[in-house]
PDB file of N, CA and C in Angstrom:
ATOM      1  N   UNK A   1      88.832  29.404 -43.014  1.00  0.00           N
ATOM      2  CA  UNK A   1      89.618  29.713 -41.844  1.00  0.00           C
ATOM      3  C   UNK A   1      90.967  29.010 -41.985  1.00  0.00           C
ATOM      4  N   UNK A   2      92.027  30.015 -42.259  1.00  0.00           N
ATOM      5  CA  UNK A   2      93.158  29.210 -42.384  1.00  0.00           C
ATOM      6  C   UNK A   2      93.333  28.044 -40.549  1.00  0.00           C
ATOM      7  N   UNK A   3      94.527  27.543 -40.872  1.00  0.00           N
ATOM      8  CA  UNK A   3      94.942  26.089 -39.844  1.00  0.00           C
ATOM      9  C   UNK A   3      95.139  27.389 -38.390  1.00  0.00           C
ATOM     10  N   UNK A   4      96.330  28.327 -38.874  1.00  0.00           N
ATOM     11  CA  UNK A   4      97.228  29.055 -38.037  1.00  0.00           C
ATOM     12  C   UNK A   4      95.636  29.586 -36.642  1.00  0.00           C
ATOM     13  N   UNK A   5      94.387  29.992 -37.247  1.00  0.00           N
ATOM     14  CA  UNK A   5      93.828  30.442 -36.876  1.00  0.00           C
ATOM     15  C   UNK A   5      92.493  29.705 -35.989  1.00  0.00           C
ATOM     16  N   UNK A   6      92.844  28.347 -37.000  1.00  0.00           N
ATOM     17  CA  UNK A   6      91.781  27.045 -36.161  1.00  0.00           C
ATOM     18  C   UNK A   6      92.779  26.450 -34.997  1.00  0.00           C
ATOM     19  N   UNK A   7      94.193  26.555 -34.433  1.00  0.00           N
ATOM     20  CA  UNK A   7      95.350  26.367 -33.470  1.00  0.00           C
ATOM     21  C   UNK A   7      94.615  27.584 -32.694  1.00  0.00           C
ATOM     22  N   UNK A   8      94.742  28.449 -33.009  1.00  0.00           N
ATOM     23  CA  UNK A   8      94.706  29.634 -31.958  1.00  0.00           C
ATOM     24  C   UNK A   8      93.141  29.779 -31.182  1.00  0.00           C
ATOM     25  N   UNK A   9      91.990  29.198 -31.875  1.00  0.00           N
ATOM     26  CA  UNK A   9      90.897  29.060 -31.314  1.00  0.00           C
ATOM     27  C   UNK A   9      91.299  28.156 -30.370  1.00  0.00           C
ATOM     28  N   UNK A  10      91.609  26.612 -30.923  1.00  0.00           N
ATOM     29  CA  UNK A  10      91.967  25.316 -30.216  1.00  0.00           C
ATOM     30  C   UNK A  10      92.592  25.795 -28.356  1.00  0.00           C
ATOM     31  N   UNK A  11      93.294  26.419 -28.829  1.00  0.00           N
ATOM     32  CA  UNK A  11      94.321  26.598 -27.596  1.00  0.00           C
ATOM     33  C   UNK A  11      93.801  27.940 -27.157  1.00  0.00           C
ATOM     34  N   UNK A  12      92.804  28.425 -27.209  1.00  0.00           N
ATOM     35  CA  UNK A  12      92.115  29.891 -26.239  1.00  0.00           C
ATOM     36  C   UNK A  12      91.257  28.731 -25.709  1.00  0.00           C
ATOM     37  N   UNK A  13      90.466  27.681 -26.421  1.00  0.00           N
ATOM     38  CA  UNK A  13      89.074  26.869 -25.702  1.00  0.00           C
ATOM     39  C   UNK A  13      90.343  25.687 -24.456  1.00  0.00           C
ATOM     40  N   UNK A  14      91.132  25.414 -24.971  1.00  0.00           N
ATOM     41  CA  UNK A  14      91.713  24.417 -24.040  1.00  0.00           C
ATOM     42  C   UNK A  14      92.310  25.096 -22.964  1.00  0.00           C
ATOM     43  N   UNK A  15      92.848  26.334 -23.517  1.00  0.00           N
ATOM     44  CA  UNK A  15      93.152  27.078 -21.882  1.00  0.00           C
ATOM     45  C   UNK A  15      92.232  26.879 -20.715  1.00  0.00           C
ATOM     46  N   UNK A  16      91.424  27.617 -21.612  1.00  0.00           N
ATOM     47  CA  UNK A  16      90.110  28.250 -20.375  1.00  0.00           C
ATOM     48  C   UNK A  16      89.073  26.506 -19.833  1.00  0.00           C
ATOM     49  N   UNK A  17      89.608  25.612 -19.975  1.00  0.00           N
ATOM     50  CA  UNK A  17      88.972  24.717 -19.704  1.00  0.00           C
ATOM     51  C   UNK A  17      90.129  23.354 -18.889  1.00  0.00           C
ATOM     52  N   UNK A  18      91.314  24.277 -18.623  1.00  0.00           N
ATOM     53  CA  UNK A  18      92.119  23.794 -17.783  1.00  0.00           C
ATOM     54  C   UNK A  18      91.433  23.377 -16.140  1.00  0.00           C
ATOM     55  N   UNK A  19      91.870  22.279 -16.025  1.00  0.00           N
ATOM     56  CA  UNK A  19      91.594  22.027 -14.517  1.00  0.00           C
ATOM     57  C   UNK A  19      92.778  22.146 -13.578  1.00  0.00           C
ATOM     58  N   UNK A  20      93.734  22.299 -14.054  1.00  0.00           N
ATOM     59  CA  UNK A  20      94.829  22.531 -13.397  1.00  0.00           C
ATOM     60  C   UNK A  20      96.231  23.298 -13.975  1.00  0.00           C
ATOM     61  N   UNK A  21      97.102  23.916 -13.118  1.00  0.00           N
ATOM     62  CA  UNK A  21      97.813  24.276 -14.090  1.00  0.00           C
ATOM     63  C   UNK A  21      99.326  23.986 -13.379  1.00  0.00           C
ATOM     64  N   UNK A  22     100.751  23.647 -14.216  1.00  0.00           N
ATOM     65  CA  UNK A  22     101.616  23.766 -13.861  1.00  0.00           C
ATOM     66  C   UNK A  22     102.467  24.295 -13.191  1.00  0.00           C
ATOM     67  N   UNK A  23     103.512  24.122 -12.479  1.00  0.00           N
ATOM     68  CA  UNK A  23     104.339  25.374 -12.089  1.00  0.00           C
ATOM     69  C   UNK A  23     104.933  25.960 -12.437  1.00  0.00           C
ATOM     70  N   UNK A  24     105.463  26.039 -13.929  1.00  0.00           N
ATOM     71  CA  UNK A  24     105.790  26.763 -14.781  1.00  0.00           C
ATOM     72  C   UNK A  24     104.463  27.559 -15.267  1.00  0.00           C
ATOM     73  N   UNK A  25     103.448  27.305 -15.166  1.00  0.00           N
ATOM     74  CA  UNK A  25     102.236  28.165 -15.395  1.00  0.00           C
ATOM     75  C   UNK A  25     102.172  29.425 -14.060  1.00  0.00           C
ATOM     76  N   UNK A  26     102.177  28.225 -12.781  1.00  0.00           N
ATOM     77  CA  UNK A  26     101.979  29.638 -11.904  1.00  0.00           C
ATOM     78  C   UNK A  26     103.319  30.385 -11.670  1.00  0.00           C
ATOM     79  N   UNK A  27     104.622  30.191 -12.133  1.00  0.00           N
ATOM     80  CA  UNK A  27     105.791  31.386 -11.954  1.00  0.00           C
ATOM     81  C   UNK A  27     104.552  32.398 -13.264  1.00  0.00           C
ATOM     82  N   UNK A  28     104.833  32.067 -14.128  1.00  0.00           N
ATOM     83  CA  UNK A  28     104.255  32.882 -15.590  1.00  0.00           C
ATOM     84  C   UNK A  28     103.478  33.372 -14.809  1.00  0.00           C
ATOM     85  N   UNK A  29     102.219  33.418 -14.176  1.00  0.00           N
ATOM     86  CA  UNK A  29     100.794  34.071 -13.465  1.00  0.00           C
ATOM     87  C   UNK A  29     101.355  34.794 -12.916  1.00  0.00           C
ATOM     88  N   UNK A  30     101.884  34.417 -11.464  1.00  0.00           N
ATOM     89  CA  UNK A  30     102.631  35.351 -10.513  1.00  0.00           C
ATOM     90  C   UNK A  30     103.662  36.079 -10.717  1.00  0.00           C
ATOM     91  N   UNK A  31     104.224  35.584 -11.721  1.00  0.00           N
ATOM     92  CA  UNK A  31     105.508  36.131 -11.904  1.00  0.00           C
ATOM     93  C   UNK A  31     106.505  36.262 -10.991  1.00  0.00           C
ATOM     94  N   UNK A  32     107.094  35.296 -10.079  1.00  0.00           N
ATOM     95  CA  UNK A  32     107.356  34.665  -9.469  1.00  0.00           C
ATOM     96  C   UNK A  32     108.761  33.597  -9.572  1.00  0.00           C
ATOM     97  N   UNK A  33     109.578  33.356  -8.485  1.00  0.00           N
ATOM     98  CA  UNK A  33     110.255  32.416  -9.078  1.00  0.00           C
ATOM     99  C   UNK A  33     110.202  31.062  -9.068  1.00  0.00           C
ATOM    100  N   UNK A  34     110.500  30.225  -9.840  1.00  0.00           N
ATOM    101  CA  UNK A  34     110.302  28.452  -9.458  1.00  0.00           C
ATOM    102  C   UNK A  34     110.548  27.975  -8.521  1.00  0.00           C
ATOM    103  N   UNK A  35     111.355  28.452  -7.478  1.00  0.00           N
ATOM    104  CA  UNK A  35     111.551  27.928  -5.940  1.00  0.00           C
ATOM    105  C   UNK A  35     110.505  28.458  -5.559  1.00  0.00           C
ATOM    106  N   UNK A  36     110.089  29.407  -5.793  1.00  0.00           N
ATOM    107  CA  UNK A  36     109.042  30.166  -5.035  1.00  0.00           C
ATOM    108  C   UNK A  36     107.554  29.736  -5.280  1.00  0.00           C
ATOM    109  N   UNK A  37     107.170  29.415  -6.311  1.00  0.00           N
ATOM    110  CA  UNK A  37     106.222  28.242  -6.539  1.00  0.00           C
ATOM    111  C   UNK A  37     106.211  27.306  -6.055  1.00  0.00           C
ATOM    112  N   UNK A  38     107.701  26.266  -5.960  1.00  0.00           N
ATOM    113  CA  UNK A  38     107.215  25.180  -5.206  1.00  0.00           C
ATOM    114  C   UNK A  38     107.680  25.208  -3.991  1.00  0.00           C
ATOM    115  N   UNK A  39     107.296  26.822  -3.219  1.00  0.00           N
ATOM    116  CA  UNK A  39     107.230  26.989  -1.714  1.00  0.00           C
ATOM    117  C   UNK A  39     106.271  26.885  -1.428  1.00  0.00           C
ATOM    118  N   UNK A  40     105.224  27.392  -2.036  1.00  0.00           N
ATOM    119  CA  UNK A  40     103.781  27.742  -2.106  1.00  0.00           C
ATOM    120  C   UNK A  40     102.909  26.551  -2.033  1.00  0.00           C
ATOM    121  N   UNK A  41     103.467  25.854  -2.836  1.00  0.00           N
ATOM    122  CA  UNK A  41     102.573  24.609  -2.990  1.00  0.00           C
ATOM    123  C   UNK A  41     102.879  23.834  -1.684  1.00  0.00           C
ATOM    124  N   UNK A  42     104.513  23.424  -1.644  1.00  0.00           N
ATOM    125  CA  UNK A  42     104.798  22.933  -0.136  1.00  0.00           C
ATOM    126  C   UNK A  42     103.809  23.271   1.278  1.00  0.00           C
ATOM    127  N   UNK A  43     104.049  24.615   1.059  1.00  0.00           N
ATOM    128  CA  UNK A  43     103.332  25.337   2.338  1.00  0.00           C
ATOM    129  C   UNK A  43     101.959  24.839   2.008  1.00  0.00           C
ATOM    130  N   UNK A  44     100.842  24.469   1.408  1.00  0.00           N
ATOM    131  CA  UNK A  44      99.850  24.318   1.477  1.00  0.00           C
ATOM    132  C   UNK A  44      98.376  25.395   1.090  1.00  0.00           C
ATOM    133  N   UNK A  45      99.269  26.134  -0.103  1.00  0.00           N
ATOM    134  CA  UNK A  45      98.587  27.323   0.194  1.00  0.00           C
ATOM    135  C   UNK A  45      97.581  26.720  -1.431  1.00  0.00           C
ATOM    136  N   UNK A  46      97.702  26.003  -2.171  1.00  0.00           N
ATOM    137  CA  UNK A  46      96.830  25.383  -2.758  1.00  0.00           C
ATOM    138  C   UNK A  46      96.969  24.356  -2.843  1.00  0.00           C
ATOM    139  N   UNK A  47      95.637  23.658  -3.689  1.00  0.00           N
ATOM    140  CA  UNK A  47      95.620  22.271  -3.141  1.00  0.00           C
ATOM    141  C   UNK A  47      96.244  21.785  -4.616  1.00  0.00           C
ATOM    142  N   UNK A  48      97.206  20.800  -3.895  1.00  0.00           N
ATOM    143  CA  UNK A  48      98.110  19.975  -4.995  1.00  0.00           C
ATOM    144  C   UNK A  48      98.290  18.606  -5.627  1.00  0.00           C
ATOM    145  N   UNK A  49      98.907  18.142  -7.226  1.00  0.00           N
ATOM    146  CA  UNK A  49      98.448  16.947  -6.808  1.00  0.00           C
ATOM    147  C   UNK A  49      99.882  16.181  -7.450  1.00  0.00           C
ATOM    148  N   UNK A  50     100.605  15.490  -7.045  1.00  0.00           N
ATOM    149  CA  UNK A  50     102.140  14.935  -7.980  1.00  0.00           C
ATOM    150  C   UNK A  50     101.612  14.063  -8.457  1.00  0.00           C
ATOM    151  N   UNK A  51     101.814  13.657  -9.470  1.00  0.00           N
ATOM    152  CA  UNK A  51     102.010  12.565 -10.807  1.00  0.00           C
ATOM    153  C   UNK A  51     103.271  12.430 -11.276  1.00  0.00           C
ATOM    154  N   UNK A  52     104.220  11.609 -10.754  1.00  0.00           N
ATOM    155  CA  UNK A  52     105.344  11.358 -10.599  1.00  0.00           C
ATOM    156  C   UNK A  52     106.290  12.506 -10.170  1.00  0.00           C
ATOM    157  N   UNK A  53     106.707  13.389 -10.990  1.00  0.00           N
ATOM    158  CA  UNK A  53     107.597  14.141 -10.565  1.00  0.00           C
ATOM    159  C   UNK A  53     107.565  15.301 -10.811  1.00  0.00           C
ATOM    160  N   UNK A  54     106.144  15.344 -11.556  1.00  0.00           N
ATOM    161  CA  UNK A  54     105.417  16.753 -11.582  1.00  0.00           C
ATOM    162  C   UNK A  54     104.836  16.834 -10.557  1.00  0.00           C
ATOM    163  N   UNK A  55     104.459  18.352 -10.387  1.00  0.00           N
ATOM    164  CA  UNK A  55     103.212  18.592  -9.529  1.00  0.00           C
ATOM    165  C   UNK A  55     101.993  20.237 -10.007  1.00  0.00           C
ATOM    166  N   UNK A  56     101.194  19.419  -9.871  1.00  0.00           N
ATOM    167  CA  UNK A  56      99.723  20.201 -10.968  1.00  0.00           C
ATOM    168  C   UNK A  56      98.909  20.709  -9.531  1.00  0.00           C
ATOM    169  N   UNK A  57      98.355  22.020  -9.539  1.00  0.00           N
ATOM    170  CA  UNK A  57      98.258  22.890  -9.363  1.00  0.00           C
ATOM    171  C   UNK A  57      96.391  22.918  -9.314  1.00  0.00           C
ATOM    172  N   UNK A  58      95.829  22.665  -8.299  1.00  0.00           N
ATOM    173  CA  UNK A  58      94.358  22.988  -8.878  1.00  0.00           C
ATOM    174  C   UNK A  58      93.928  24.460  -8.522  1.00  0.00           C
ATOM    175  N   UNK A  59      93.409  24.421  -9.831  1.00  0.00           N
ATOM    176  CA  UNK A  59      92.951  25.940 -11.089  1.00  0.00           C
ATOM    177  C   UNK A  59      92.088  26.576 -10.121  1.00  0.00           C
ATOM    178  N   UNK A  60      90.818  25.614  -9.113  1.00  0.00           N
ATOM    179  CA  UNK A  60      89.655  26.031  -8.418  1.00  0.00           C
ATOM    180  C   UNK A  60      90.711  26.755  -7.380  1.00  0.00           C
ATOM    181  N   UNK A  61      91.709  26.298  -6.647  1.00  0.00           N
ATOM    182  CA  UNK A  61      91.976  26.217  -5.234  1.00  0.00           C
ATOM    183  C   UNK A  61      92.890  27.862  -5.417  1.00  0.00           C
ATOM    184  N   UNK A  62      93.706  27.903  -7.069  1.00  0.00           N
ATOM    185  CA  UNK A  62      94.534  28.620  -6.980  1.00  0.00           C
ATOM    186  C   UNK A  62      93.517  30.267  -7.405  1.00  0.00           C
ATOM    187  N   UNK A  63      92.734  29.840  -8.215  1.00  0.00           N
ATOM    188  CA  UNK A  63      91.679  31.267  -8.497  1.00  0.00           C
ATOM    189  C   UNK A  63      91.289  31.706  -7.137  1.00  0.00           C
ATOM    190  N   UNK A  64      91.144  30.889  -6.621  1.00  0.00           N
ATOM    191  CA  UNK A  64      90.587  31.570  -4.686  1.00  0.00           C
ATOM    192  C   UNK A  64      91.259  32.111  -3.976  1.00  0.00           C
TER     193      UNK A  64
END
């Protein structure tokens, strides 16, 4: 199994085993804009969590 192809397993298993995802993840999902993501989150419409000056996105709250 070449490397190129043991990366691309790596990163299909680490996706799908995300617990949370960015807001640059949810514009990409929604397709959406970055203010508009972090309206969403503001408003309370999933549950959120900042680590300094990020803010991560839980995966459970946002699939629902």
């Amino acid at each position: 199994m070449s490397a190129s192809t043991q990366k691309q397993i790596y990163n299909s298993q680490a996706e799908s085993e995300k617990r949370t995802y960015s807001v640059p993840e949810i514009t990409e999902i929604l397709q959406i804009s970055r203010r508009k993501a972090y309206e969403l989150c503001r408003e309370d419409h999933f549950k959120t969590v900042r680590i300094g000056k990020s803010v991560r996105v839980s995966r459970k709250s946002f699939d629902e």
